[in-house]
Each structure stands twice: as structure tokens, then as C-alpha cells.
C-alpha atoms as a PDB file:
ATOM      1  CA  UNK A   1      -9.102 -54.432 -35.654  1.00  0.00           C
ATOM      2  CA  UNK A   2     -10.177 -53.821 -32.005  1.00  0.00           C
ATOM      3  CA  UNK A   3      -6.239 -54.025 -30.648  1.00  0.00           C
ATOM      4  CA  UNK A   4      -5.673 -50.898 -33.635  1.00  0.00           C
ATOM      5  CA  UNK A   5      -9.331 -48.982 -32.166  1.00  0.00           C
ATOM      6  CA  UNK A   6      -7.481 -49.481 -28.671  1.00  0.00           C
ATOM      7  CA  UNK A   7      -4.672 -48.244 -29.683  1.00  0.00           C
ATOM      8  CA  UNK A   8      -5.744 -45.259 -31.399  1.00  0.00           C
ATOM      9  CA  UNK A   9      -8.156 -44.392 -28.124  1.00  0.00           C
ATOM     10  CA  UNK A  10      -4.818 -43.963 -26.241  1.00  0.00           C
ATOM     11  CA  UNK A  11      -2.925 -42.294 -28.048  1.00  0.00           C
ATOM     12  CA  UNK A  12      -6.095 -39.640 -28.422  1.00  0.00           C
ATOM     13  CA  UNK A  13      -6.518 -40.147 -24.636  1.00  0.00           C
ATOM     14  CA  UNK A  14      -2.688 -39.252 -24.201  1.00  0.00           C
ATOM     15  CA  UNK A  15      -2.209 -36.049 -26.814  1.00  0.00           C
ATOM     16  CA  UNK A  16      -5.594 -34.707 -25.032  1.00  0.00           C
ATOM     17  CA  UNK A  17      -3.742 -34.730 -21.863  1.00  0.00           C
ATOM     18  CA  UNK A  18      -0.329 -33.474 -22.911  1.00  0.00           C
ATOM     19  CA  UNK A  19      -2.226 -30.938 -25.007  1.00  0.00           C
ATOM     20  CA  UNK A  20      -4.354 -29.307 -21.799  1.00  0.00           C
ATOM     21  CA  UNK A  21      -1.762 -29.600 -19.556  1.00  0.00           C
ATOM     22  CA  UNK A  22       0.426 -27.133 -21.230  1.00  0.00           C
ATOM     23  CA  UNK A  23      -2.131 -24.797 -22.729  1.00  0.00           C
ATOM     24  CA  UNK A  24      -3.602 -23.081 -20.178  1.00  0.00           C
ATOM     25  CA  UNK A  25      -1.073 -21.658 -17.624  1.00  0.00           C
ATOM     26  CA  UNK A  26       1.366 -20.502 -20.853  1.00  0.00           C
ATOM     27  CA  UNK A  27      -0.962 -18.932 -22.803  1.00  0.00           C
ATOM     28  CA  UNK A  28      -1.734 -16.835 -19.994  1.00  0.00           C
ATOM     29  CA  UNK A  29       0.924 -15.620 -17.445  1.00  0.00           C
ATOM     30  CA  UNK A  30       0.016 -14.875 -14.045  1.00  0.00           C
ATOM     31  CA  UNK A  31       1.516 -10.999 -12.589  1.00  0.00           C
ATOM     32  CA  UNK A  32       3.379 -11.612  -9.233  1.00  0.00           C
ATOM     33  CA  UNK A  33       2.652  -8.787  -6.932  1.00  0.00           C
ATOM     34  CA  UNK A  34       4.765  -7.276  -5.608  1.00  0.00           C
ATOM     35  CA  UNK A  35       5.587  -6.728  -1.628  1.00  0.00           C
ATOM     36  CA  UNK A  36       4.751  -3.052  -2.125  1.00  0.00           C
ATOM     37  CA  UNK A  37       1.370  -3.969  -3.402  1.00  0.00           C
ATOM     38  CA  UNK A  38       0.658  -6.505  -0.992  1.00  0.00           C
ATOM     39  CA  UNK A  39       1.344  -3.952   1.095  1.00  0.00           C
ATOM     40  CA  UNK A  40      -0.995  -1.705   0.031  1.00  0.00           C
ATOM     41  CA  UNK A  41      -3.564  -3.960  -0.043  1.00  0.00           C
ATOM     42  CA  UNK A  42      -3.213  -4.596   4.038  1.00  0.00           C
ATOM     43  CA  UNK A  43      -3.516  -0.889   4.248  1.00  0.00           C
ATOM     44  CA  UNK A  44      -6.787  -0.852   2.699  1.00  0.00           C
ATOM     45  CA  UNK A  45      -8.041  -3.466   4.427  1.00  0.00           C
ATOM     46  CA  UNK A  46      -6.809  -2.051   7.743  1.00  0.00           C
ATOM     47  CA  UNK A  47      -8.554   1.060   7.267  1.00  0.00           C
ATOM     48  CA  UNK A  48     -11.724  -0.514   6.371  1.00  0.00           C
ATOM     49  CA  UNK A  49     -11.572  -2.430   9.793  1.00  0.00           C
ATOM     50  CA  UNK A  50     -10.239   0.722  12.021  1.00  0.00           C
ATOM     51  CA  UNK A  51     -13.591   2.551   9.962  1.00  0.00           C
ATOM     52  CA  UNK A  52     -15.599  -1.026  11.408  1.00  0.00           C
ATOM     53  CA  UNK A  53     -14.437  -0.575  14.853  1.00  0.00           C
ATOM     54  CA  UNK A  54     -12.196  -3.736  14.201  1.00  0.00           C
ATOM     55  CA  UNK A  55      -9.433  -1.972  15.882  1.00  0.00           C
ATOM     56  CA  UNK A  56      -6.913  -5.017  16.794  1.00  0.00           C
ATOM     57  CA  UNK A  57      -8.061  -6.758  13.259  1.00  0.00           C
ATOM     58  CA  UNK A  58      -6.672  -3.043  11.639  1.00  0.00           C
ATOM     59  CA  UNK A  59      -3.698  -3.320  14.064  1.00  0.00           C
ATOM     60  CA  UNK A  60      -2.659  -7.137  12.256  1.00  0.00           C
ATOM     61  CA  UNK A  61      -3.196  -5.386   8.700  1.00  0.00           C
ATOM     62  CA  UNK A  62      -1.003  -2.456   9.523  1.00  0.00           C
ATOM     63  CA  UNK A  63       1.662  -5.234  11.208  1.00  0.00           C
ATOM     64  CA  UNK A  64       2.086  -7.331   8.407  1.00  0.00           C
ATOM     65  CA  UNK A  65       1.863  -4.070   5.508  1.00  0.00           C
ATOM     66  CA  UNK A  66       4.625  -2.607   7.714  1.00  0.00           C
ATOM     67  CA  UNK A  67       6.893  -6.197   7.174  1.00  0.00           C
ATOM     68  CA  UNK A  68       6.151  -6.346   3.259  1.00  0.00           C
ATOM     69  CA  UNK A  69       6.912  -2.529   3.255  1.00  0.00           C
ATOM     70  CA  UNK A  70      10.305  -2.757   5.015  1.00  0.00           C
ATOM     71  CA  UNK A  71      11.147  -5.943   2.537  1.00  0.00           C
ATOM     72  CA  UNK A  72      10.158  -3.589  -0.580  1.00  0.00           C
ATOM     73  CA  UNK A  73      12.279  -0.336   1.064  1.00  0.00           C
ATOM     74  CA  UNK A  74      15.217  -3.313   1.205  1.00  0.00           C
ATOM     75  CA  UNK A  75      15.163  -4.595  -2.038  1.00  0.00           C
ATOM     76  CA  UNK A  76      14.120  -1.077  -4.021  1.00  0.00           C
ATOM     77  CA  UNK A  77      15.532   1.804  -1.470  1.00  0.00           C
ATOM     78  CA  UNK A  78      14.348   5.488  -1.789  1.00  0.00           C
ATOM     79  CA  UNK A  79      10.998   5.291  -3.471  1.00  0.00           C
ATOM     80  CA  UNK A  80       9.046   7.836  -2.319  1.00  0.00           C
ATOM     81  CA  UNK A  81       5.531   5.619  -2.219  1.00  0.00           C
ATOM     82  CA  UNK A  82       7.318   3.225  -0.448  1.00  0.00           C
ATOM     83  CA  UNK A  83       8.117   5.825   2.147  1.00  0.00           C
ATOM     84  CA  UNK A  84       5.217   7.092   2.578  1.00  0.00           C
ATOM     85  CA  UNK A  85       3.067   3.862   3.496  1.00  0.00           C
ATOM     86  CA  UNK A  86       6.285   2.853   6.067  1.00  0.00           C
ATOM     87  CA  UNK A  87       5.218   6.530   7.524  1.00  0.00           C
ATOM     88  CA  UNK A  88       1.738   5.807   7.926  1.00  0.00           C
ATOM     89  CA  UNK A  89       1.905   2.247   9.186  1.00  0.00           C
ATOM     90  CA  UNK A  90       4.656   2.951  11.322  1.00  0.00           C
ATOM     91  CA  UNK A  91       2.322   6.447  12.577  1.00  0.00           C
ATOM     92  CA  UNK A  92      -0.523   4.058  12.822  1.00  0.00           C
ATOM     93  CA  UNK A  93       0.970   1.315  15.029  1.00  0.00           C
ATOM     94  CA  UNK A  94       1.751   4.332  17.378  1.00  0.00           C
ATOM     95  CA  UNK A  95       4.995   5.314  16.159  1.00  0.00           C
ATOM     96  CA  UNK A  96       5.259   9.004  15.555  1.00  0.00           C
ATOM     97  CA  UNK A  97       9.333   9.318  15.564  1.00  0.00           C
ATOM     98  CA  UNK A  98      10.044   6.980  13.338  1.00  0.00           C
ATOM     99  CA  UNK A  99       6.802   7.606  11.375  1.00  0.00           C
ATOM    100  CA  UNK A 100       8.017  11.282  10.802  1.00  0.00           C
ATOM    101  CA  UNK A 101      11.606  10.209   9.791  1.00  0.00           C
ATOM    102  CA  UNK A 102       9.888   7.718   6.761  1.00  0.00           C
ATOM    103  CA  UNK A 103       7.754  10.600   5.512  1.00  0.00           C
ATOM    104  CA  UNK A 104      11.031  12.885   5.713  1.00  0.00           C
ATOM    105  CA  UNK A 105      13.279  10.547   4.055  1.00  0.00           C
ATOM    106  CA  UNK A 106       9.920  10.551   1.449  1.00  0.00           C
ATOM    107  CA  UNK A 107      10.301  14.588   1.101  1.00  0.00           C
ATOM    108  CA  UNK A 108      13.917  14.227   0.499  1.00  0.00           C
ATOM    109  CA  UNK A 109      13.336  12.761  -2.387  1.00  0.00           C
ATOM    110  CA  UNK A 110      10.213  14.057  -4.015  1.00  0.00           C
ATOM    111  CA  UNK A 111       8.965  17.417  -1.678  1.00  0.00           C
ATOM    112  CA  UNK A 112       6.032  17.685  -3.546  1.00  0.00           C
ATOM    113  CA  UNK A 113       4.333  14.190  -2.917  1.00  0.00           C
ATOM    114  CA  UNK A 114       0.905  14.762  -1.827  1.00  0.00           C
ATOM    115  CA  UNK A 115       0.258  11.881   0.791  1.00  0.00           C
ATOM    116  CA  UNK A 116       3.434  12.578   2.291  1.00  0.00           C
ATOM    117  CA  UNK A 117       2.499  16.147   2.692  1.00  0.00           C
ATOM    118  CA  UNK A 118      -1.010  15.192   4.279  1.00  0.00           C
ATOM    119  CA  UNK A 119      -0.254  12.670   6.347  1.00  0.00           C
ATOM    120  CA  UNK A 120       2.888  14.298   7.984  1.00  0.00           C
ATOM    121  CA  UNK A 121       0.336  16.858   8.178  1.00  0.00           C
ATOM    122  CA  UNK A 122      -1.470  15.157  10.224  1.00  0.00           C
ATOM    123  CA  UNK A 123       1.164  13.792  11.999  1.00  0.00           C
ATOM    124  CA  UNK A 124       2.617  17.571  13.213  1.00  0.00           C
ATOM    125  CA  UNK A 125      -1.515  18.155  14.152  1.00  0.00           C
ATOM    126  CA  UNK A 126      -1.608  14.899  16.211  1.00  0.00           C
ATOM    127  CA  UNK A 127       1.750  16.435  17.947  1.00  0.00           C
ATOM    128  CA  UNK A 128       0.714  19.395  18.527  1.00  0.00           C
ATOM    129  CA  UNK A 129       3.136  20.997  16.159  1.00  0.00           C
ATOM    130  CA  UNK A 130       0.814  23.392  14.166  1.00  0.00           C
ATOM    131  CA  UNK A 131       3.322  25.538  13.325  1.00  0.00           C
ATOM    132  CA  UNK A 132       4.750  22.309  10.863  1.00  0.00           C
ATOM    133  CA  UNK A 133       1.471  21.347   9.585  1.00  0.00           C
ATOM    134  CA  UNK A 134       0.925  24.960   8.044  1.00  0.00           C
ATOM    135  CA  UNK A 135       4.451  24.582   6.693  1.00  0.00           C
ATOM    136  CA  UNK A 136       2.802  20.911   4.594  1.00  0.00           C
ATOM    137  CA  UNK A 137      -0.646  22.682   4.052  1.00  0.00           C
ATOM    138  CA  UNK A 138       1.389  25.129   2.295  1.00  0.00           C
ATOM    139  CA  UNK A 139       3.101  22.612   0.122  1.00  0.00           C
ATOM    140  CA  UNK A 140      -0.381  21.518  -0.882  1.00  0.00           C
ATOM    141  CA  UNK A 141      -2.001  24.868  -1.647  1.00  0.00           C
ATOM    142  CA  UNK A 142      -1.673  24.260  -5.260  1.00  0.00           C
ATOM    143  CA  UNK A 143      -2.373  21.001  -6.145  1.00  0.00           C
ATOM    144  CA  UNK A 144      -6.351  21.333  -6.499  1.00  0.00           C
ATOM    145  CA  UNK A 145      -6.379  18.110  -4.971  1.00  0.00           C
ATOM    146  CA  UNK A 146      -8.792  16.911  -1.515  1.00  0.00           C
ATOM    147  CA  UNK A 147      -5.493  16.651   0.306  1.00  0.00           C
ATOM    148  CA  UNK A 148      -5.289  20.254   0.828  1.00  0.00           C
ATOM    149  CA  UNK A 149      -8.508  20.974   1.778  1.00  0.00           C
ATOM    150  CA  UNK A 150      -8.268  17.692   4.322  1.00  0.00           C
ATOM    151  CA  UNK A 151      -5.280  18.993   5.709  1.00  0.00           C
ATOM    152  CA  UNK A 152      -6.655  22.458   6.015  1.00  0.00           C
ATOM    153  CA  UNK A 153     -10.082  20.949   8.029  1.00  0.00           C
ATOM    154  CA  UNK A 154      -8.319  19.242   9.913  1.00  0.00           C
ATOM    155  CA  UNK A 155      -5.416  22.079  10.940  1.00  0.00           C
ATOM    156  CA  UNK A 156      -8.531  24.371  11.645  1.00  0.00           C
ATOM    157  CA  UNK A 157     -10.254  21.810  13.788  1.00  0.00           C
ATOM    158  CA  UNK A 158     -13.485  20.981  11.525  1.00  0.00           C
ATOM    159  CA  UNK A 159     -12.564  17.972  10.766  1.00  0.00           C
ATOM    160  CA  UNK A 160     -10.658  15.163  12.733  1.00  0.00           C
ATOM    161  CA  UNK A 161      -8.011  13.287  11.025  1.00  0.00           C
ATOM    162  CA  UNK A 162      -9.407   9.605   9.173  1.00  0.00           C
ATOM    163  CA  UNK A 163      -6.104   8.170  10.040  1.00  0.00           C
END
């Protein structure tokens, strides 16, 4: 009688196991994010430090968004979000020329994308190239959208750039 009890305690002690350890991760599959939203998670964080005065901790974040968004532009080419991040990091970690040609290759393929417009923008303003940031406020003047009037602020000299 006890060596059947025994037995019977196992066996519950074993299907209790083999039963939790397969329940929880299936019935619930975890999203794997992708480099492009890693990405854009540095970004955020690396303006929140730059907006801290953490200025080298912001420089790190904008380093290793700039890797994840290269690896995303490699494996998923011409996406114009894509482009327009490698732009601003790449603007960011001091790189104007090659910030410019990102936000370009951006406009090539959708003209009308509003962060592109802004930040290259901001880009011709930091360059003293006004003549080109009129030529992106432009592009924004319809969009009802704080872009524009960003943009327009800052190409009038009321407001100096955030990034």
C-alpha cells in the first residue's frame, strides 16, 4: 500500500513538472525586435541624455543605434525610416556628408517623409545652406504637422534646433 502511495506521488510529482515546463513559454510567444527598433530605442535614450547634459553617454546611444541601423539598411535596403535614423545618427555623431546622403537616399524614395524633411532641414540650417532648408520647409507646408512649424522657428532663428 505505501510502495503504490509512493508511486503515485511520483508520477504526480513528474506530470506537474512536464506539465509547467511546457505551458508557459508556448502559450505565449515572445516578439523579437527587431535591429531597427533597437535602434530606435538608443535614439530615444540618446536624446534624453544629450537633453541631461550626458553628452558622451548620448554619444554611446547614437554609436551603437548607428551599428543596429546599418545591420537593418543591410538586411532590408531602401526603407525610408531606416534612412532617416542612419541620417540623424550619422548628423549627430558629427557627420554632416554622409548624414545628408542617408536623408537623400530617404527622399528618393518617399519625398514627402516628414522627419526626413525636418531634420535635413536642420541639417542645411546647421550648414549654413538656408537657401535648402526653405526648399524642405516648403515640402512641409502642408502637412499640419509640428515639423513645419519647427523647421520654420528654427530657419527664422526663434528657435534653435533640439537635435
Amino acid at each position: 500500500m505505501i510502495k503504490k502511495i509512493f508511486i503515485n506521488l511520483i508520477f504526480v510529482l513528474f506530470a506537474s513538472n512536464a506539465m509547467s515546463a511546457g505551458s508557459s513559454s508556448d502559450s505565449t510567444p515572445k516578439k523579437v525586435k527587431s535591429d531597427y527598433d533597437k535602434a530606435v530605442t538608443h535614439v530615444k535614450a540618446a536624446k534624453k541624455y544629450e537633453k541631461k547634459g550626458k553628452l558622451e553617454k548620448a554619444k554611446k546611444r547614437y554609436e551603437k543605434a548607428q551599428k543596429l541601423l546599418l545591420k537593418s539598411n543591410d538586411k532590408k535596403p531602401n526603407q525610408a525610416d531606416t534612412l532617416n535614423y542612419l541620417g540623424f545618427t550619422t548628423r549627430k555623431l558629427g557627420d554632416f556628408e554622409n548624414g545628408e546622403k542617408y536623408y537623400l537616399q530617404g527622399l528618393a524614395i518617399k519625398p514627402d517623409h516628414i522627419g526626413i524633411n525636418e531634420y535635413l532641414g536642420e541639417l542645411y540650417v546647421a550648414t549654413n545652406r538656408m537657401d535648402l532648408a526653405k526648399e524642405r520647409l516648403k515640402v512641409l507646408e502642408t502637412c499640419n504637422c509640428e515639423e513645419y512649424n519647427e523647421l520654420k522657428e528654427i530657419i527664422e532663428g526663434t528657435k534653435k534646433s533640439k537635435y
